[in-house]
N, C-alpha and C. Protein backbone atom coordinates (compact mmCIF):
# COMPACT_ATOMS: atom_id res chain seq x y z
N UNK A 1 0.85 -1.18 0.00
CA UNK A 1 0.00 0.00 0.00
C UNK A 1 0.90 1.24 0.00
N UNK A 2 0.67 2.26 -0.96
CA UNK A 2 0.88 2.88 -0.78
C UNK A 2 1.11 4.22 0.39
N UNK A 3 2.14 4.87 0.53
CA UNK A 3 1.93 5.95 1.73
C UNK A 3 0.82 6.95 1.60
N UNK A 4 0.42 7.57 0.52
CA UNK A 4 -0.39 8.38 0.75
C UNK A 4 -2.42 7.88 0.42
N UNK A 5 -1.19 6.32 0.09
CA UNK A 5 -3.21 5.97 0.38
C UNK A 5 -3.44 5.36 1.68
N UNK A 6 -2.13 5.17 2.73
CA UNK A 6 -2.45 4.62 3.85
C UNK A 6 -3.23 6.13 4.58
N UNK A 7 -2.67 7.38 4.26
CA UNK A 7 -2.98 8.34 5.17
C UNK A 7 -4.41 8.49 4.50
N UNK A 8 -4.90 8.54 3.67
CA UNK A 8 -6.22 8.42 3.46
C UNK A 8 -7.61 7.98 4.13
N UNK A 9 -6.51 6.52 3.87
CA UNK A 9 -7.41 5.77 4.86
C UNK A 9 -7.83 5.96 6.09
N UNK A 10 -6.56 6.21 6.74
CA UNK A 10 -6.43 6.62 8.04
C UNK A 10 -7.20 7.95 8.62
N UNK A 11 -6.85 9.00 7.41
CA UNK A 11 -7.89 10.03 7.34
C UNK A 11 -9.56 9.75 7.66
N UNK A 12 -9.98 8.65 6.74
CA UNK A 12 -11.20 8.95 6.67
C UNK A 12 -11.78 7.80 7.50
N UNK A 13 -10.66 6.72 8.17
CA UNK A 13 -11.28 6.32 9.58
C UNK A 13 -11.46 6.76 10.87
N UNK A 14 -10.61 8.26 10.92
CA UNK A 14 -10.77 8.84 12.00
C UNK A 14 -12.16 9.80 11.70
N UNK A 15 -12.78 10.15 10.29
CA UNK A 15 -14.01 10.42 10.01
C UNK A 15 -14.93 10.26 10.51
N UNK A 16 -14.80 8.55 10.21
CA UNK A 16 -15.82 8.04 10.36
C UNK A 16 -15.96 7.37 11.73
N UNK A 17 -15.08 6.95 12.32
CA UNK A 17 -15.43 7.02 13.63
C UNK A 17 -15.61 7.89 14.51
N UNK A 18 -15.41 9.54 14.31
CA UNK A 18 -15.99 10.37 15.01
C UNK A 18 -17.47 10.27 13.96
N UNK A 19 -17.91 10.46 13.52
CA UNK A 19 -19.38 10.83 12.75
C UNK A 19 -20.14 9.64 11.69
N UNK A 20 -19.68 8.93 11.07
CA UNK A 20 -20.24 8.09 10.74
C UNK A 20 -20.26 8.09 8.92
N UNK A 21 -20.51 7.44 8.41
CA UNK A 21 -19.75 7.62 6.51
C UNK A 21 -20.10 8.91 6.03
N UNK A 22 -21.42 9.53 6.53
CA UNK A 22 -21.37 11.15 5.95
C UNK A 22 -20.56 12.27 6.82
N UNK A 23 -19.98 11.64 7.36
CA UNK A 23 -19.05 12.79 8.02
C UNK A 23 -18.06 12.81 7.59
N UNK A 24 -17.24 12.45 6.04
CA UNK A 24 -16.65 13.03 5.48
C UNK A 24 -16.53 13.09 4.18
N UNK A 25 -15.52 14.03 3.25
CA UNK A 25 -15.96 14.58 1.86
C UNK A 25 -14.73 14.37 1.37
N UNK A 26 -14.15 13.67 0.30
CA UNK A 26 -12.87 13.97 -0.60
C UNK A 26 -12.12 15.29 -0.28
N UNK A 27 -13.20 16.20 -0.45
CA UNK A 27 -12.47 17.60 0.12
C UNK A 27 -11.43 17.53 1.42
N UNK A 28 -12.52 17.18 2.25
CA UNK A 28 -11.85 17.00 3.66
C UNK A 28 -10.65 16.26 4.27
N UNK A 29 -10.74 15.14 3.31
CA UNK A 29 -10.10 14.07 3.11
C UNK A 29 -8.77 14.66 2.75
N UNK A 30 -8.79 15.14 1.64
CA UNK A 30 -7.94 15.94 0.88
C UNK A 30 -6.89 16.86 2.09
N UNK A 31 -7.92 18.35 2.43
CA UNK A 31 -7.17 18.65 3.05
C UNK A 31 -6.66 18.39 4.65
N UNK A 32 -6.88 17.21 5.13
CA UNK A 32 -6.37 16.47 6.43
C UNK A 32 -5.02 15.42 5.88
N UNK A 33 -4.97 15.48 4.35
CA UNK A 33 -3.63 14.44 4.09
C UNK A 33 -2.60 15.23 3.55
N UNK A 34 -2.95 16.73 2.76
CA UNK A 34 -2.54 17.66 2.52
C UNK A 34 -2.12 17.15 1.19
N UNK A 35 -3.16 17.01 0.40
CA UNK A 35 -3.28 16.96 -1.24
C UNK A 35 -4.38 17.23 -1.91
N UNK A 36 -4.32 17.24 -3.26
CA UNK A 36 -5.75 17.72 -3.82
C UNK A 36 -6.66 17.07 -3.66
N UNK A 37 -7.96 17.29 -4.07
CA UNK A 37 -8.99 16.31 -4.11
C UNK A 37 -9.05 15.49 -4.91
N UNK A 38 -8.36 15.32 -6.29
CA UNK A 38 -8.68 14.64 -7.15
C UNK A 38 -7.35 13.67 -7.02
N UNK A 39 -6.00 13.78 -6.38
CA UNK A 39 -5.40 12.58 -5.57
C UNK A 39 -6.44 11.87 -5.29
N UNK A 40 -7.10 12.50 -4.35
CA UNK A 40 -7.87 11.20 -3.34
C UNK A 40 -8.91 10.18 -4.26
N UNK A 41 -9.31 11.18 -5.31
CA UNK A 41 -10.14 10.12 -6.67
C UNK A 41 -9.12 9.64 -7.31
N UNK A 42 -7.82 9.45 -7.45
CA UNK A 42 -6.96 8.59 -8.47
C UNK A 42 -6.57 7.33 -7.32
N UNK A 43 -6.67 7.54 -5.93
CA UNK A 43 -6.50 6.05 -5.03
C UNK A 43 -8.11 5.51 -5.13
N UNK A 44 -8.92 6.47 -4.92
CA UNK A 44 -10.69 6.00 -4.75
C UNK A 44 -11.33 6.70 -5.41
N UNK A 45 -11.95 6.05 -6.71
CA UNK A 45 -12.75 6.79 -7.69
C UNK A 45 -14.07 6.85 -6.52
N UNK A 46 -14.71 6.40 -5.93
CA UNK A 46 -16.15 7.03 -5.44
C UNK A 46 -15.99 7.04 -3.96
N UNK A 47 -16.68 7.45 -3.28
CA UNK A 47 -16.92 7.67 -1.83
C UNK A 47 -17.12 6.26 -1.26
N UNK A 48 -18.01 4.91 -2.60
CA UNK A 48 -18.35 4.06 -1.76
C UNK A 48 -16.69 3.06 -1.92
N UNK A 49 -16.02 3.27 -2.98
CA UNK A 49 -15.09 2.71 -2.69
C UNK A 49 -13.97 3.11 -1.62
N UNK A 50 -14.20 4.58 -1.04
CA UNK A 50 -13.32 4.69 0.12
C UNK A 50 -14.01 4.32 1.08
N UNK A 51 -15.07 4.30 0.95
CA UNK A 51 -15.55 3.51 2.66
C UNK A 51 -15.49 2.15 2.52
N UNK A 52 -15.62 1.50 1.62
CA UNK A 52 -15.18 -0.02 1.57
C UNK A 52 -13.84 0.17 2.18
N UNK A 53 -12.88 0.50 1.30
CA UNK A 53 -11.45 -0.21 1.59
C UNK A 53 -11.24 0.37 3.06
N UNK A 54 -11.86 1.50 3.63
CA UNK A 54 -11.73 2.08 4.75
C UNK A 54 -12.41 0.91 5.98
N UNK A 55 -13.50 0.14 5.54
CA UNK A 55 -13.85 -0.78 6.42
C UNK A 55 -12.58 -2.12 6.45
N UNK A 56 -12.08 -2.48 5.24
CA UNK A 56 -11.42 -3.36 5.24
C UNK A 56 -10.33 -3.06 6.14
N UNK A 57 -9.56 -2.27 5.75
CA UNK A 57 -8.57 -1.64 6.25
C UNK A 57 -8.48 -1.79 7.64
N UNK A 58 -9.68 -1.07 8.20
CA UNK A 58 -10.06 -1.19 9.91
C UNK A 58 -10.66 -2.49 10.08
N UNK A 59 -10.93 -3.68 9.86
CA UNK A 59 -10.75 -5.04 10.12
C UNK A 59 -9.73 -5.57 10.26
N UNK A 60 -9.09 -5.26 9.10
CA UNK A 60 -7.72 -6.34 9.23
C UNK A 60 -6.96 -5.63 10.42
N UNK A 61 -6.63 -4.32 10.23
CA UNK A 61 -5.99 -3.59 11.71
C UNK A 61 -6.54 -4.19 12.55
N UNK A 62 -7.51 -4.37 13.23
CA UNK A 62 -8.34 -5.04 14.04
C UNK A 62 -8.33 -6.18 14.64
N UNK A 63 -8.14 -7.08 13.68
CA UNK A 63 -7.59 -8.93 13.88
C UNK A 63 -6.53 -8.60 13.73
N UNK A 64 -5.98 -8.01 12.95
CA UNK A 64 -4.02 -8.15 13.33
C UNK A 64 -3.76 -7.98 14.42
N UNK A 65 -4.38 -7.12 15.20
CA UNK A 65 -3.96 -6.53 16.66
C UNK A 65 -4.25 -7.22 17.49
N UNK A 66 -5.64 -7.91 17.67
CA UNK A 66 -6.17 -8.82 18.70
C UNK A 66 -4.87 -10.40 18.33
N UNK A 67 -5.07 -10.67 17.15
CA UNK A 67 -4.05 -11.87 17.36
C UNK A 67 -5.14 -13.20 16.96
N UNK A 68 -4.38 -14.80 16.99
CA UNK A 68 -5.53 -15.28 17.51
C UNK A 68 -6.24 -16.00 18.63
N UNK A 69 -7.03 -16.34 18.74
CA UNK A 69 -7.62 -16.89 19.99
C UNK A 69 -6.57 -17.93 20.36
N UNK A 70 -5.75 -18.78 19.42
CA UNK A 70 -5.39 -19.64 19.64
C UNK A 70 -3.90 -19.55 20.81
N UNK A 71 -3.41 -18.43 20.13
CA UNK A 71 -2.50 -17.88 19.97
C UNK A 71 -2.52 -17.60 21.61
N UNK A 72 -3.53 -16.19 22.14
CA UNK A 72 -3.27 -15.71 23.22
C UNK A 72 -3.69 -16.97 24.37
N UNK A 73 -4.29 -17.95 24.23
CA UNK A 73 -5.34 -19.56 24.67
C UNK A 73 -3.15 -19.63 25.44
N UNK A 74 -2.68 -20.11 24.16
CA UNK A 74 -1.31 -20.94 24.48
C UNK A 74 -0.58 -19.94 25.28
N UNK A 75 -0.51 -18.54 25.64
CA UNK A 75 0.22 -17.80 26.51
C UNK A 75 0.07 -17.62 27.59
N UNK A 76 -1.64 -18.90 28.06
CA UNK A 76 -2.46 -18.63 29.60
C UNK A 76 -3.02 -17.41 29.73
N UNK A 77 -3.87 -16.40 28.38
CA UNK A 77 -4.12 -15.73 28.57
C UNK A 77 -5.52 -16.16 28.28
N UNK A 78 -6.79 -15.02 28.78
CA UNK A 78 -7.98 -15.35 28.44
C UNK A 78 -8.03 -14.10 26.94
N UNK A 79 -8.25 -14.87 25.91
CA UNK A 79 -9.04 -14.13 24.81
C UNK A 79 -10.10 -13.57 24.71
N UNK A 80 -10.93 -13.47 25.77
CA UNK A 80 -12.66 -12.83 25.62
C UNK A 80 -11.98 -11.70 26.57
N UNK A 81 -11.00 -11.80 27.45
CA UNK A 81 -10.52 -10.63 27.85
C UNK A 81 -9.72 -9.71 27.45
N UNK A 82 -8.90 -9.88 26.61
CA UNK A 82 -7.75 -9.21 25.73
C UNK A 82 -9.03 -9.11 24.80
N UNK A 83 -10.26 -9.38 24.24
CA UNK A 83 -11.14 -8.63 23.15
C UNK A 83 -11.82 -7.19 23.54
N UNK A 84 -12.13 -7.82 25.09
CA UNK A 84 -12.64 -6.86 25.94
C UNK A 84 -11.80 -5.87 26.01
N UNK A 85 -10.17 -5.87 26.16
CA UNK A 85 -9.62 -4.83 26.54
C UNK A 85 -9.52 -4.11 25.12
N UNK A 86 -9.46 -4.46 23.93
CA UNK A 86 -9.06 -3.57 22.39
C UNK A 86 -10.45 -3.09 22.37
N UNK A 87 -11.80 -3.09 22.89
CA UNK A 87 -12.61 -1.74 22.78
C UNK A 87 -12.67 -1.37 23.53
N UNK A 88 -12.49 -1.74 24.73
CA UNK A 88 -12.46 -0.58 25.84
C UNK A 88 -10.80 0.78 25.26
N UNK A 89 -10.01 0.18 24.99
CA UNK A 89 -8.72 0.64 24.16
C UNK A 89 -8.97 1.97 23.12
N UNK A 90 -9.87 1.31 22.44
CA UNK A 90 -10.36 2.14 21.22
C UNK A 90 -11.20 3.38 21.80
N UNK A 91 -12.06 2.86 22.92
CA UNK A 91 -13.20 4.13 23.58
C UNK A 91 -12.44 5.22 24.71
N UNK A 92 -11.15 4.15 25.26
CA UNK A 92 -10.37 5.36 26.56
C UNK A 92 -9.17 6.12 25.58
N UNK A 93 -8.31 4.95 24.72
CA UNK A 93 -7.36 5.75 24.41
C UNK A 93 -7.49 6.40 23.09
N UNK A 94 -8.15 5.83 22.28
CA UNK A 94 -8.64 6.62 20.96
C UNK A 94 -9.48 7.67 20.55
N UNK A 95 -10.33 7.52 22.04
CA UNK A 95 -11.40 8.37 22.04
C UNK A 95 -12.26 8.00 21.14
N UNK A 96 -12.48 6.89 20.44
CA UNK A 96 -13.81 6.78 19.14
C UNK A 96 -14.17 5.76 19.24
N UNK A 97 -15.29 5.85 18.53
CA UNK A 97 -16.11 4.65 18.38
C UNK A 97 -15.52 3.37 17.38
N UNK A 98 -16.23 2.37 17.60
CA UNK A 98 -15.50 1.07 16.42
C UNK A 98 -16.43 1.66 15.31
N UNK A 99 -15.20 1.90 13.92
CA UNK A 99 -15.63 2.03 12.78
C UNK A 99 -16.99 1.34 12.66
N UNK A 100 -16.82 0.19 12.19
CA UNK A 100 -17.78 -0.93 11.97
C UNK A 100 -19.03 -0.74 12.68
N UNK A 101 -18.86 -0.72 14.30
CA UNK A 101 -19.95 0.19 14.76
C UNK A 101 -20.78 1.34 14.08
N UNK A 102 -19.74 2.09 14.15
CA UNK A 102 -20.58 3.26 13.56
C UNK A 102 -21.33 3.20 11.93
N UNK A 103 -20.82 2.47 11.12
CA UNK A 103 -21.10 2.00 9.63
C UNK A 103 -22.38 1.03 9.80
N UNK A 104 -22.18 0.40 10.80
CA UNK A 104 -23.36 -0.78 11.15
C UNK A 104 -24.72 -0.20 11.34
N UNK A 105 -24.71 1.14 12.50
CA UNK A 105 -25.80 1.52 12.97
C UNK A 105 -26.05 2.21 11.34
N UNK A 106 -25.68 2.15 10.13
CA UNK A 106 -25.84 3.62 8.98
C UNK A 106 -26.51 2.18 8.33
N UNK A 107 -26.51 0.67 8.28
CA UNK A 107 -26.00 0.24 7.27
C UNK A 107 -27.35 0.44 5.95
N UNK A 108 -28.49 0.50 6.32
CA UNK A 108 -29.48 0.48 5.18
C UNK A 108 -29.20 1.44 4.46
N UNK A 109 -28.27 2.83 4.69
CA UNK A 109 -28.50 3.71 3.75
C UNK A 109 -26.99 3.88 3.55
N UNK A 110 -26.32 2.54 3.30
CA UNK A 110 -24.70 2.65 2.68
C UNK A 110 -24.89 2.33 1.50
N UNK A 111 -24.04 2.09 0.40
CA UNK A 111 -23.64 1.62 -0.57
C UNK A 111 -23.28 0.40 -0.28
N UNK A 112 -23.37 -0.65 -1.41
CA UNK A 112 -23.44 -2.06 -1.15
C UNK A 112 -21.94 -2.47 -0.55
N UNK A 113 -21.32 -1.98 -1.56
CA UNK A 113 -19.86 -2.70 -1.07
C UNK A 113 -19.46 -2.07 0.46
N UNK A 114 -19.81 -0.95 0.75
CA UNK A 114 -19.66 -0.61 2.24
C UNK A 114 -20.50 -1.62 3.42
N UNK A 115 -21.49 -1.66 3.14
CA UNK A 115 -22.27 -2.82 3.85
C UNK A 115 -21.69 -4.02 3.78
N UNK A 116 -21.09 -4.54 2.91
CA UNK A 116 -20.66 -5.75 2.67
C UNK A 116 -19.43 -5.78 3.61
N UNK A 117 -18.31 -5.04 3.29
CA UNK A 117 -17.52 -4.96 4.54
C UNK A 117 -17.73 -4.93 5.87
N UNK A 118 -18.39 -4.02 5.92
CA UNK A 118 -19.07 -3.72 7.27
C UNK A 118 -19.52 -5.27 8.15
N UNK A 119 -20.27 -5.63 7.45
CA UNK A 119 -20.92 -7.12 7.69
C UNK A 119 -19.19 -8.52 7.81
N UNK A 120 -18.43 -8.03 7.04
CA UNK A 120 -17.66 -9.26 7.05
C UNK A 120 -16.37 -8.78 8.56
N UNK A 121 -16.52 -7.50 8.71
CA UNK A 121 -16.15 -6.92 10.34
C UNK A 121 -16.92 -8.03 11.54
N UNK A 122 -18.43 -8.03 10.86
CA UNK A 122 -18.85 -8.64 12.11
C UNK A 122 -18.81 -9.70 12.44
N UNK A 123 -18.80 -10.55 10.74
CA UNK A 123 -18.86 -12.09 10.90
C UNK A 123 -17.16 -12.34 10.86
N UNK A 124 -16.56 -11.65 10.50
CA UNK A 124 -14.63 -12.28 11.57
C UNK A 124 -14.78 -12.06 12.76
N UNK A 125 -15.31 -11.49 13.62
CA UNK A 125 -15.25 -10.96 15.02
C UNK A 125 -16.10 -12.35 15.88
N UNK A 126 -17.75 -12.19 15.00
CA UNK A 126 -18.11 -13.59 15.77
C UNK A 126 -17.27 -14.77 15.39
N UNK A 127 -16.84 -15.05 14.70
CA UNK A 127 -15.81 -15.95 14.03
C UNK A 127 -14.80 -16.30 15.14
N UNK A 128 -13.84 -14.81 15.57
CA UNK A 128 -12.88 -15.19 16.19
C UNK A 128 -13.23 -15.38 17.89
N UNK A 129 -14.69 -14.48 18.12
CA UNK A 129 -14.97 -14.83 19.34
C UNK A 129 -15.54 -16.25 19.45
N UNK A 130 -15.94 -16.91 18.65
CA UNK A 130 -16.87 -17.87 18.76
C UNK A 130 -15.54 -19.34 19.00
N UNK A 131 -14.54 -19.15 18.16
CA UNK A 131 -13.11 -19.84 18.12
C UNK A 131 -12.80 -19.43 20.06
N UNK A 132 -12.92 -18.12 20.25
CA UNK A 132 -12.42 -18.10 22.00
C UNK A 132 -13.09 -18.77 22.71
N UNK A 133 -14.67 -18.82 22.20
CA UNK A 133 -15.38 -19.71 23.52
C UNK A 133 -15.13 -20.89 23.52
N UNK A 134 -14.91 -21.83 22.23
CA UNK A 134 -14.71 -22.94 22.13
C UNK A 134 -13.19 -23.36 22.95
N UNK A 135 -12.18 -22.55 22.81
CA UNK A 135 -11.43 -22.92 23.50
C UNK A 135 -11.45 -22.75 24.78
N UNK A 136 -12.24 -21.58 25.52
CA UNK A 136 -12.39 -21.87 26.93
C UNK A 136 -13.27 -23.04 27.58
N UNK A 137 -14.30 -23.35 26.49
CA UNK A 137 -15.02 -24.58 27.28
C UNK A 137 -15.48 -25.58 26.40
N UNK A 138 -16.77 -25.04 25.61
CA UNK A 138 -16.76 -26.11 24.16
C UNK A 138 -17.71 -25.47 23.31
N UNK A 139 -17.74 -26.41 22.57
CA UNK A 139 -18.36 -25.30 21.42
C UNK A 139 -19.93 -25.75 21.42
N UNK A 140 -20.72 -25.65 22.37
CA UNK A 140 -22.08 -25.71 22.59
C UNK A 140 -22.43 -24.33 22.91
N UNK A 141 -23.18 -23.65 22.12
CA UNK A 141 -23.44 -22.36 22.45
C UNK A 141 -22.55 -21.11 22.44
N UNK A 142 -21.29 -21.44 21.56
CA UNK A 142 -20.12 -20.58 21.55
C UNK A 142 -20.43 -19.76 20.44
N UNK A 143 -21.41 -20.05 19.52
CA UNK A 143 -21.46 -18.77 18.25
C UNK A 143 -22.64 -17.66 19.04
N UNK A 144 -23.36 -18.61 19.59
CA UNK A 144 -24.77 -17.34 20.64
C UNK A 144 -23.89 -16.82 21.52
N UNK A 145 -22.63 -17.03 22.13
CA UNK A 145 -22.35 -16.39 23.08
C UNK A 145 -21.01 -15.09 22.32
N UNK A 146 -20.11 -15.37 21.36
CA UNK A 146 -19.87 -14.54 20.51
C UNK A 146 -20.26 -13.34 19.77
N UNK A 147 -22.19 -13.64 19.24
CA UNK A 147 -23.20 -12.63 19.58
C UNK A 147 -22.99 -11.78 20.40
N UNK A 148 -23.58 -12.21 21.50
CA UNK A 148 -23.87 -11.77 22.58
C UNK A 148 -22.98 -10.46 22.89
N UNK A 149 -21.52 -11.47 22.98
CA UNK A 149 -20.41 -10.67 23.24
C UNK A 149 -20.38 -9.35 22.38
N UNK A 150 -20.29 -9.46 21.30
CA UNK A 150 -19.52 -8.61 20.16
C UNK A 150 -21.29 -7.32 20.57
N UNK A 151 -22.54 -7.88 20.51
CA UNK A 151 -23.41 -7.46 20.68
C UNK A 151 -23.17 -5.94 22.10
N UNK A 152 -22.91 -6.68 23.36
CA UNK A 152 -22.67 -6.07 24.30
C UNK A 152 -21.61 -5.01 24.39
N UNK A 153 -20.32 -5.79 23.64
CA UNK A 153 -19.39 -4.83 23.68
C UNK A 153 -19.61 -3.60 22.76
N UNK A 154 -20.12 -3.16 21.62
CA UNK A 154 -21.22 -2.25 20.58
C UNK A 154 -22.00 -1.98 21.39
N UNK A 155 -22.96 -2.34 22.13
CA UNK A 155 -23.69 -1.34 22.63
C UNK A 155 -23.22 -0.58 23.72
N UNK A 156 -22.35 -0.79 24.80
CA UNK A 156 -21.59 -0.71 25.49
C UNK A 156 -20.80 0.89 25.17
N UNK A 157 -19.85 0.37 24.14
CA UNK A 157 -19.50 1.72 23.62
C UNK A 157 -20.54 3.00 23.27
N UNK A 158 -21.76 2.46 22.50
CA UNK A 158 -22.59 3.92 22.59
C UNK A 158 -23.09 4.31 23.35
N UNK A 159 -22.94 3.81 24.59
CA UNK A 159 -23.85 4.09 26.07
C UNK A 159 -22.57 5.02 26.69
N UNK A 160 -21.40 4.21 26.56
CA UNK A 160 -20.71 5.00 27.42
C UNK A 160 -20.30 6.21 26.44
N UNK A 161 -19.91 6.82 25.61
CA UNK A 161 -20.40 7.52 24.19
C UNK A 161 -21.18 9.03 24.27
N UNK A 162 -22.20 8.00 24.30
CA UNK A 162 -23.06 9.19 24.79
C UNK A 162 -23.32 10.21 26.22
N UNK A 163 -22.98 9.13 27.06
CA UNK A 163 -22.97 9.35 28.68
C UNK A 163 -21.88 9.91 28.87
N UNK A 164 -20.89 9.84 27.76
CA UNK A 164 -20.00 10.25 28.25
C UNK A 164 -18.71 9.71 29.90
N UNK A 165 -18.75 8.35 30.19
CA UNK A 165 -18.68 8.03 31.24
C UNK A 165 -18.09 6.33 31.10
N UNK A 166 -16.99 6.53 30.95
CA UNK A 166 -16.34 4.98 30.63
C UNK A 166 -16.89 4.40 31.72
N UNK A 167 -17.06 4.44 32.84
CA UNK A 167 -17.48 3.57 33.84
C UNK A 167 -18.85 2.70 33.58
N UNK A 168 -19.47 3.59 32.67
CA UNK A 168 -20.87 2.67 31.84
C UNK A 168 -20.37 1.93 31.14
N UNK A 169 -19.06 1.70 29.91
CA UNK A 169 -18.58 0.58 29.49
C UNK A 169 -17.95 -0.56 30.27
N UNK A 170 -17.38 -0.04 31.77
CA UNK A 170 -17.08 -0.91 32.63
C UNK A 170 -18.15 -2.00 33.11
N UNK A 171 -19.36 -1.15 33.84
CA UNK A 171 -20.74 -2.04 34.53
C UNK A 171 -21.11 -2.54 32.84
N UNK A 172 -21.06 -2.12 31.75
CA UNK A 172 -21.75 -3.34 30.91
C UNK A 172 -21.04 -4.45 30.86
N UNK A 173 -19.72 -4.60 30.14
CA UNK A 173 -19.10 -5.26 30.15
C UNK A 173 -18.65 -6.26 30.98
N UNK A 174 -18.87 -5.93 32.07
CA UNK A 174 -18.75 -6.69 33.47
C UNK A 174 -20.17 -7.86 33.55
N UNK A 175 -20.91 -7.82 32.97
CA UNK A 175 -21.80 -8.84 32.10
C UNK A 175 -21.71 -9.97 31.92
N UNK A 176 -20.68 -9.91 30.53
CA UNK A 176 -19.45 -10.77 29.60
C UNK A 176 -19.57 -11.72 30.58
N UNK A 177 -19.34 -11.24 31.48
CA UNK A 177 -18.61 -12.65 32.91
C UNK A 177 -19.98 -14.18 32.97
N UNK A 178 -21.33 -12.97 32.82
CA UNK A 178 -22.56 -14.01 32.94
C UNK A 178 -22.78 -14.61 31.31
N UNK A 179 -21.60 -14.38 30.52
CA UNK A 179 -22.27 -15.26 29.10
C UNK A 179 -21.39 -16.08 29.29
N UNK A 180 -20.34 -16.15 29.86
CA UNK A 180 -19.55 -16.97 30.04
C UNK A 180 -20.28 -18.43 30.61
């Protein structure tokens, strides 16, 4: 990837996780990477192709970072807790919401290929949570409880969000413990 299409990206995920896919414009885009506008149409001819690759982009960042279940399982670590800690991560130290979140609550009035990403955010996430439950106990009820999870931790964030008050992402999350 290129450098100035990584800052793009990067540009218009910090967009969209403060405001949501209409909260930003090529223009804007433009001048937060400090190039023209029509750069930003020779990496992304349309808006829906920057919010696609912008969802992709923030997935794979996403699972790259968490790792896998298997992975943190063999270090004696718990994986539903290290998931727990990368959004609480994203809401204390980033200050924003999960992309995907925010694209999710938009999704009927996205463009297809944005939805489509959006959606394959959620089904790797239950994917990789559903892989954590199985390894903590078994896989009876590990894709409903992956739900659940990924469910709680999303709503979680817009409660505390709005409230303004990480300690509301704390008491939700503190939940998690009863899907277990």
């Amino acid at each position: 990837m290129e450098n100035k299409e990584q800052e793009i990206l990067e540009a218009a995920e910090k967009m969209v996780r403060e405001g949501g896919y209409n909260a930003f414009s090529f223009r804007e885009i433009a001048t937060a990477v400090g190039i023209k506008s029509s750069s930003v149409h020779y990496h992304f001819p349309t808006k829906a192709d920057l919010g696609a690759a912008v969802a992709t982009y923030y997935t794979d960042k996403f699972m790259d970072h968490l790792g896998t279940p298997e992975g943190i399982f063999q270090k004696n670590k718990d994986p539903i807790d290290i998931y727990i800690k990368a959004f609480r991560s994203a809401l204390t130290k980033d200050k924003r919401m999960c992309l995907c979140g925010m694209l999710g609550a938009e999704i009927d009035g996205l463009p297809a290929e944005v939805s489509t990403q959006t959606k394959i955010f959620f089904e790797r996430n239950i994917e990789w949570l559903t892989t954590a439950y199985t390894l903590k106990e078994s896989k009876k009820n590990a894709k409903t409880k992956a739900i659940q999870t990924l469910s709680l931790l999303e709503g979680a964030m817009i409660t505390s969000n709005v409230l303004n008050d990480t300690k509301a992402f704390d008491q939700a999350t503190a939940l998690i413990e009863n899907i277990i």
